[in-house]
PDB file of N, CA and C in Angstrom:
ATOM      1  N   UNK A   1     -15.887  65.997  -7.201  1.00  0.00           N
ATOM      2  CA  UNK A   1     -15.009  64.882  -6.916  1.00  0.00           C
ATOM      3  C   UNK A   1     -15.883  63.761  -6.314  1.00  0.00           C
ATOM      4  N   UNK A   2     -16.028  62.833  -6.908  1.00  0.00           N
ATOM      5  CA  UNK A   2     -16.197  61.171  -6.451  1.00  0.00           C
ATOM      6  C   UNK A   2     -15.450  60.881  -5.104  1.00  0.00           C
ATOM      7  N   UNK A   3     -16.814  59.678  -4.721  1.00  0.00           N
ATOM      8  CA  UNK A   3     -16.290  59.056  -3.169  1.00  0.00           C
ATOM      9  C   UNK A   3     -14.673  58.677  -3.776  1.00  0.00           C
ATOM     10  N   UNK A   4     -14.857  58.233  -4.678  1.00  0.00           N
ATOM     11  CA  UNK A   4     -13.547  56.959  -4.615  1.00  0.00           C
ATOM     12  C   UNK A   4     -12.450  57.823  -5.051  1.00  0.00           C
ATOM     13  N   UNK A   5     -12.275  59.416  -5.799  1.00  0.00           N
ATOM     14  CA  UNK A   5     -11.538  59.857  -6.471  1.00  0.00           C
ATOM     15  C   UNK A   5     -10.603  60.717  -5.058  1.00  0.00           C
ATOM     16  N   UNK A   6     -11.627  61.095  -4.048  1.00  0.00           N
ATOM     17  CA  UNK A   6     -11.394  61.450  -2.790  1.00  0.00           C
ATOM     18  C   UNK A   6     -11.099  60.513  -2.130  1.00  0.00           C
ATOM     19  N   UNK A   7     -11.279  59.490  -2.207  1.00  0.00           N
ATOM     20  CA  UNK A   7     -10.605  58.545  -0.976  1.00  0.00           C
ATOM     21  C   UNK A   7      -9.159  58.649  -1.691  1.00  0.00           C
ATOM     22  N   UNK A   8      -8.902  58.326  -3.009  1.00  0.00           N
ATOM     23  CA  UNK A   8      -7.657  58.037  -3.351  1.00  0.00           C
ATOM     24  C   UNK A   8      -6.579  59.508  -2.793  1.00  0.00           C
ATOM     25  N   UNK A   9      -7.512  60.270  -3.293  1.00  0.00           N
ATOM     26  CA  UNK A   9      -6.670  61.848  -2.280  1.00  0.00           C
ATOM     27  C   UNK A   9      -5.846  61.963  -0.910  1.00  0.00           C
ATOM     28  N   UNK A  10      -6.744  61.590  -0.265  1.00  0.00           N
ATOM     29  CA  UNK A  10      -6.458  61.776   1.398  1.00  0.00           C
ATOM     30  C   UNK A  10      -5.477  59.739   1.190  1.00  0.00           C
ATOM     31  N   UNK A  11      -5.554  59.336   0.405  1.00  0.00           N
ATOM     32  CA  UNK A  11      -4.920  58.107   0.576  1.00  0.00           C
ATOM     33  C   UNK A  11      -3.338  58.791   0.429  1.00  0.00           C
ATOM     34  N   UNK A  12      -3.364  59.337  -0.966  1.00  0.00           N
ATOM     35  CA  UNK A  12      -1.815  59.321  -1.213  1.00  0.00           C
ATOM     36  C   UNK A  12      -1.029  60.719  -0.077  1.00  0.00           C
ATOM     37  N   UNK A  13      -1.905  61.331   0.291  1.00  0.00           N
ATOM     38  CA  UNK A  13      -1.586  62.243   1.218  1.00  0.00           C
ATOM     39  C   UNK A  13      -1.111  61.704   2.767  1.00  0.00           C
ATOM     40  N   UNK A  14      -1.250  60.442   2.819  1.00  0.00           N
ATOM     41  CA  UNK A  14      -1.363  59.999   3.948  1.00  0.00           C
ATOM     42  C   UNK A  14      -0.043  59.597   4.352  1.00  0.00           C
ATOM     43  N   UNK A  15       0.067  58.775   2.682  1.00  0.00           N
ATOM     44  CA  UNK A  15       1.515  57.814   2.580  1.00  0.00           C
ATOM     45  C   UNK A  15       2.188  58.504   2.067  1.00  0.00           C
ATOM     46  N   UNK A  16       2.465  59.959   1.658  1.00  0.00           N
ATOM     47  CA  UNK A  16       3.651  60.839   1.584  1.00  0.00           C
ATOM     48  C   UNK A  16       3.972  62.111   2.682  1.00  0.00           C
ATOM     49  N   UNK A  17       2.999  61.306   3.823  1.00  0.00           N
ATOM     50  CA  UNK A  17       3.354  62.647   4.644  1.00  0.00           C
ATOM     51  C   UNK A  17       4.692  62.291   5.751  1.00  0.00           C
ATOM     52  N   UNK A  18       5.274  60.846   5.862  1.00  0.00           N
ATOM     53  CA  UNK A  18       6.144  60.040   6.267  1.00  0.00           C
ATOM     54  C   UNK A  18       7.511  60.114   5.254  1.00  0.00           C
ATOM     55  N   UNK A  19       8.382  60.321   5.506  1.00  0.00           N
ATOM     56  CA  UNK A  19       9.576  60.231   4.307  1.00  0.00           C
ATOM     57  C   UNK A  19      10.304  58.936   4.838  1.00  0.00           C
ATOM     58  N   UNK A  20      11.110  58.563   4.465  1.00  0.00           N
ATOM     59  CA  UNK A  20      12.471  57.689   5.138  1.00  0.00           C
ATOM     60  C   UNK A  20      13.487  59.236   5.540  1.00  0.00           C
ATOM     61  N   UNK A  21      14.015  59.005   6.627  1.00  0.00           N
ATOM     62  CA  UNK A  21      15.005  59.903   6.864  1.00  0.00           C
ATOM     63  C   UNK A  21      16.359  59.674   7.445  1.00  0.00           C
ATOM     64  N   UNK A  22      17.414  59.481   7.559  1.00  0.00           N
ATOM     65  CA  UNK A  22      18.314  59.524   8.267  1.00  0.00           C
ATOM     66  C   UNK A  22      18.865  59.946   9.338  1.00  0.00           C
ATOM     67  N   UNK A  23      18.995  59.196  10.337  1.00  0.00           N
ATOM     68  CA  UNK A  23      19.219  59.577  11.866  1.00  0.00           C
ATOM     69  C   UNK A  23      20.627  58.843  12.255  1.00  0.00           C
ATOM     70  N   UNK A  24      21.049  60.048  13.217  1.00  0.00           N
ATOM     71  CA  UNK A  24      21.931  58.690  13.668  1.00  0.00           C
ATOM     72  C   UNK A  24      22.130  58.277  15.382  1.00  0.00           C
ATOM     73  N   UNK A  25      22.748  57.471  15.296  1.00  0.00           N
ATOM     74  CA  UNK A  25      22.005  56.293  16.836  1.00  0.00           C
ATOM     75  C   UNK A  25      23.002  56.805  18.051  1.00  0.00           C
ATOM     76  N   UNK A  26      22.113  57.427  18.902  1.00  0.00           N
ATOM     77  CA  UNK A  26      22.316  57.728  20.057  1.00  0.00           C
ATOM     78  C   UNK A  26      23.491  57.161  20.918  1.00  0.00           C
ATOM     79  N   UNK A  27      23.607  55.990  20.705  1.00  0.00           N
ATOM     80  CA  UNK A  27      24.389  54.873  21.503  1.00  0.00           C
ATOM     81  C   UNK A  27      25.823  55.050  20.857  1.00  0.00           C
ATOM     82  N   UNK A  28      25.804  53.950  19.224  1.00  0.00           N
ATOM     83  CA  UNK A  28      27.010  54.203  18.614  1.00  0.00           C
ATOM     84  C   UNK A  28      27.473  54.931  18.116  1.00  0.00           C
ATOM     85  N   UNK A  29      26.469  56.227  17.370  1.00  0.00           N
ATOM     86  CA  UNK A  29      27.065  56.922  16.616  1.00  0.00           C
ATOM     87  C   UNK A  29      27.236  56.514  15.067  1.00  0.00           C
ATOM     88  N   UNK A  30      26.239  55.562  14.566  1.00  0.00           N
ATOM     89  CA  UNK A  30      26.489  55.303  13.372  1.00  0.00           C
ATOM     90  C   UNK A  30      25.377  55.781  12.782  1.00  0.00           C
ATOM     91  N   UNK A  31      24.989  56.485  11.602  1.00  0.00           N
ATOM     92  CA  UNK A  31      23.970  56.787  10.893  1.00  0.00           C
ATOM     93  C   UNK A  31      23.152  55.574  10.128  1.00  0.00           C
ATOM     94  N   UNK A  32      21.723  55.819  10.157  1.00  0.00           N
ATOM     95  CA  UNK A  32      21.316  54.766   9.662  1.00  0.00           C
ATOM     96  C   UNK A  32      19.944  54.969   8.767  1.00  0.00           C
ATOM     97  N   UNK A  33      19.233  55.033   8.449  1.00  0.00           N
ATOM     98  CA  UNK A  33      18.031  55.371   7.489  1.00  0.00           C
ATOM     99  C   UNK A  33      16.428  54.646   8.553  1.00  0.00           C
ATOM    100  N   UNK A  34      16.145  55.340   8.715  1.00  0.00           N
ATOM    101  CA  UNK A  34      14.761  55.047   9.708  1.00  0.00           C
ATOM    102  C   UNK A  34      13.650  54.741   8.761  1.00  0.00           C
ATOM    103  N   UNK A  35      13.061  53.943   8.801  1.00  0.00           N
ATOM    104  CA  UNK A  35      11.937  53.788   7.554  1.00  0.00           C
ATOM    105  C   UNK A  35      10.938  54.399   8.658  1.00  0.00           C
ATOM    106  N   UNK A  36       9.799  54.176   6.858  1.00  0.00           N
ATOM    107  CA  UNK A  36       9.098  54.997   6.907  1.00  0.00           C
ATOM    108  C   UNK A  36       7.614  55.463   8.418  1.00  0.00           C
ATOM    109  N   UNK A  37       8.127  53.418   8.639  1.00  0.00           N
ATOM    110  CA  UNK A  37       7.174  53.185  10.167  1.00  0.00           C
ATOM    111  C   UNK A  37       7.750  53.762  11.411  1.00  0.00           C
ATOM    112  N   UNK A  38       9.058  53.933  11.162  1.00  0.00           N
ATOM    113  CA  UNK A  38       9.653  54.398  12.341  1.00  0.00           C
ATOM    114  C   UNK A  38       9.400  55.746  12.331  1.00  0.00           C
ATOM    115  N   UNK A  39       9.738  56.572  11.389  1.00  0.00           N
ATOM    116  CA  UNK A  39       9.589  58.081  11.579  1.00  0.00           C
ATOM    117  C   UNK A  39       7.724  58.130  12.212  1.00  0.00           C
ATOM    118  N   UNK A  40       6.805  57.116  11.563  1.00  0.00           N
ATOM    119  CA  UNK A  40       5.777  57.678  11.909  1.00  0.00           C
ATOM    120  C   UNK A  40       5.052  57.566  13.540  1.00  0.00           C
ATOM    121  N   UNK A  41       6.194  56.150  13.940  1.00  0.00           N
ATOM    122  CA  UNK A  41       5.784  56.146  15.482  1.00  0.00           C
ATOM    123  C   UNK A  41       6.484  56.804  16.123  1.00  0.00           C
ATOM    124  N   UNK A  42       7.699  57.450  15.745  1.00  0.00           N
ATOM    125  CA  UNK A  42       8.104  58.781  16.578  1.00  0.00           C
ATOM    126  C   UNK A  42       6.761  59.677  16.736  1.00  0.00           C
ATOM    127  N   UNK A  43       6.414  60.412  15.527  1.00  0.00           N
ATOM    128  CA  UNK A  43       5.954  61.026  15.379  1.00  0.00           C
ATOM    129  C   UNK A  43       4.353  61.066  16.255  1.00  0.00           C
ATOM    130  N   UNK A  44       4.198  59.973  16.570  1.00  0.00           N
ATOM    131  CA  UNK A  44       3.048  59.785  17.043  1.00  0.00           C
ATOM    132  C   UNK A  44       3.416  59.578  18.677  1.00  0.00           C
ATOM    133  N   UNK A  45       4.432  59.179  18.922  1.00  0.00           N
ATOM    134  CA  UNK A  45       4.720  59.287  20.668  1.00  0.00           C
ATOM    135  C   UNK A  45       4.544  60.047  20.933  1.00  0.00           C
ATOM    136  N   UNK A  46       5.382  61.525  20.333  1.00  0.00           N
ATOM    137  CA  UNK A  46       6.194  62.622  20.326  1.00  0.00           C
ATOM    138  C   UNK A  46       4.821  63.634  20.922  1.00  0.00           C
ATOM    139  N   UNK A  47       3.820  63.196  19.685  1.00  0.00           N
ATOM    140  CA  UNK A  47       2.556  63.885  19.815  1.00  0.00           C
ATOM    141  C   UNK A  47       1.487  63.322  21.312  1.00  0.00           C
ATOM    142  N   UNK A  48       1.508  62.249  21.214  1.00  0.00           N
ATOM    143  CA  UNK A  48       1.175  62.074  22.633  1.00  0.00           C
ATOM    144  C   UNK A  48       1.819  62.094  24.070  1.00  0.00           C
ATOM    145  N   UNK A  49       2.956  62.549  23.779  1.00  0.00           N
ATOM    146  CA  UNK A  49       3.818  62.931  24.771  1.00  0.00           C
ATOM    147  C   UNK A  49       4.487  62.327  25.815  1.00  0.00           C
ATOM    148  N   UNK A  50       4.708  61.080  24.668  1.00  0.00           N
ATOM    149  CA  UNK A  50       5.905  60.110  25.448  1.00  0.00           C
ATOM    150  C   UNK A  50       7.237  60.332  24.828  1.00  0.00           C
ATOM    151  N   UNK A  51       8.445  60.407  26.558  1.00  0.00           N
ATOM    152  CA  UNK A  51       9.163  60.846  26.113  1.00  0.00           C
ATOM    153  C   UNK A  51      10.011  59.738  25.824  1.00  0.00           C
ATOM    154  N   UNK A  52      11.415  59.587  24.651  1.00  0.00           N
ATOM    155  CA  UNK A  52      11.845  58.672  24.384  1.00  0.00           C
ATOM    156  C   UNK A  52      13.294  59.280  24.602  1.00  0.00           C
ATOM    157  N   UNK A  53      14.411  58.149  24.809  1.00  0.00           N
ATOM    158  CA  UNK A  53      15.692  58.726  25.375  1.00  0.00           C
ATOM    159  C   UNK A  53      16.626  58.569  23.758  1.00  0.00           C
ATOM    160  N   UNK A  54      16.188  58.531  22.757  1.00  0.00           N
ATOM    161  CA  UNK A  54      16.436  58.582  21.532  1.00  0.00           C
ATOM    162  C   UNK A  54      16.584  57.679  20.279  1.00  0.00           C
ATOM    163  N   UNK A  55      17.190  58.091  18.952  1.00  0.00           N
ATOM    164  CA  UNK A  55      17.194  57.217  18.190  1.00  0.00           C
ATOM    165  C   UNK A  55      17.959  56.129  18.192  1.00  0.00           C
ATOM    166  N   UNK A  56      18.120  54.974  17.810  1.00  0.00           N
ATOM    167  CA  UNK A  56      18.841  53.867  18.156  1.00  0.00           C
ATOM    168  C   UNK A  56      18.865  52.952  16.653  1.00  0.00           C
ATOM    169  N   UNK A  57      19.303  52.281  16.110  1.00  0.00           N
ATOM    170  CA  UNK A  57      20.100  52.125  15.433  1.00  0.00           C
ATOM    171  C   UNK A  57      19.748  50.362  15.266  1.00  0.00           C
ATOM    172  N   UNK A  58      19.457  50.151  16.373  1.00  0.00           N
ATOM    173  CA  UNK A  58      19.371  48.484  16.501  1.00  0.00           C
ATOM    174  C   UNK A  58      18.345  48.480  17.456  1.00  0.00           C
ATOM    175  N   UNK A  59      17.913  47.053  18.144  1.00  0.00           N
ATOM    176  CA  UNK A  59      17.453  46.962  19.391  1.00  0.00           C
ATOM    177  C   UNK A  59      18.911  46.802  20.802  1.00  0.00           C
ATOM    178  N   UNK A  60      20.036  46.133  20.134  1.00  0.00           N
ATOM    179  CA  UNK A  60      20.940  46.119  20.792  1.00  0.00           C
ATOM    180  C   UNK A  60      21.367  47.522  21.305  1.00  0.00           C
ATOM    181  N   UNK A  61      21.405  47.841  20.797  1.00  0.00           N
ATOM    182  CA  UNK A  61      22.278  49.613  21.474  1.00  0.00           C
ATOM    183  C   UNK A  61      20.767  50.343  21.893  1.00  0.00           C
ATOM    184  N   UNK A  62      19.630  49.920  21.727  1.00  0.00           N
ATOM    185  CA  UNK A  62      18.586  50.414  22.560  1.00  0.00           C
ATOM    186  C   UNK A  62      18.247  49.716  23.989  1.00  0.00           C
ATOM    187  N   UNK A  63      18.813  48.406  23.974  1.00  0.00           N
ATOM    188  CA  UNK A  63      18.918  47.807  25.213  1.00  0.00           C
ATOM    189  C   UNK A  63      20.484  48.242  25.960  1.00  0.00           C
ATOM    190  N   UNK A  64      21.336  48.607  25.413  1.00  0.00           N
ATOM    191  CA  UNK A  64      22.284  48.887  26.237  1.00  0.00           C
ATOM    192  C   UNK A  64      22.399  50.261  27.162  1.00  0.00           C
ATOM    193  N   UNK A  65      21.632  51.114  26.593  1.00  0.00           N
ATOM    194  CA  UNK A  65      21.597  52.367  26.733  1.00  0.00           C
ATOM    195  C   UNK A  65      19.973  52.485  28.054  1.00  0.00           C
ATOM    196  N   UNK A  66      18.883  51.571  27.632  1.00  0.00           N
ATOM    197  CA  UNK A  66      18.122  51.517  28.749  1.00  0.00           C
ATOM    198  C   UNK A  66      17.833  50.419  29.714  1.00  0.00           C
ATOM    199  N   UNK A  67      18.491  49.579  29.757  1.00  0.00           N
ATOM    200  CA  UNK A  67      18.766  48.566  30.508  1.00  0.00           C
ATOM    201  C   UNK A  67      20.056  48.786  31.295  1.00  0.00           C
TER     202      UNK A  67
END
């Protein structure tokens, strides 16, 4: 395998290891679809071990809930 045939490897591995998923928001209660940046900065708090008081839906119902 080639530099470039391997970079493309660990590339597409990278950007399918994130899905879109559906969550729903702590505050209202409405379900909503988290893209794909969001699942991955959970994922990366989570791992460094910040804790978060949950999913949220908006910034509004994330300010109501920690403010």
């Amino acid at each position: 395998m080639d530099r470039s045939q391997h970079t493309k490897f660990h590339s597409m591995k990278v950007r399918t290891r994130f899905q879109p998923e559906v969550w729903i928001c702590a505050y209202c209660g409405n379900n909503f679809t988290a893209t794909t940046e969001m699942v991955r900065q959970r994922d990366y708090n989570e791992r460094r071990g910040k804790g978060q008081s949950g999913k949220f839906c908006s910034r509004q119902c994330n300010g109501k809930v920690n403010h």
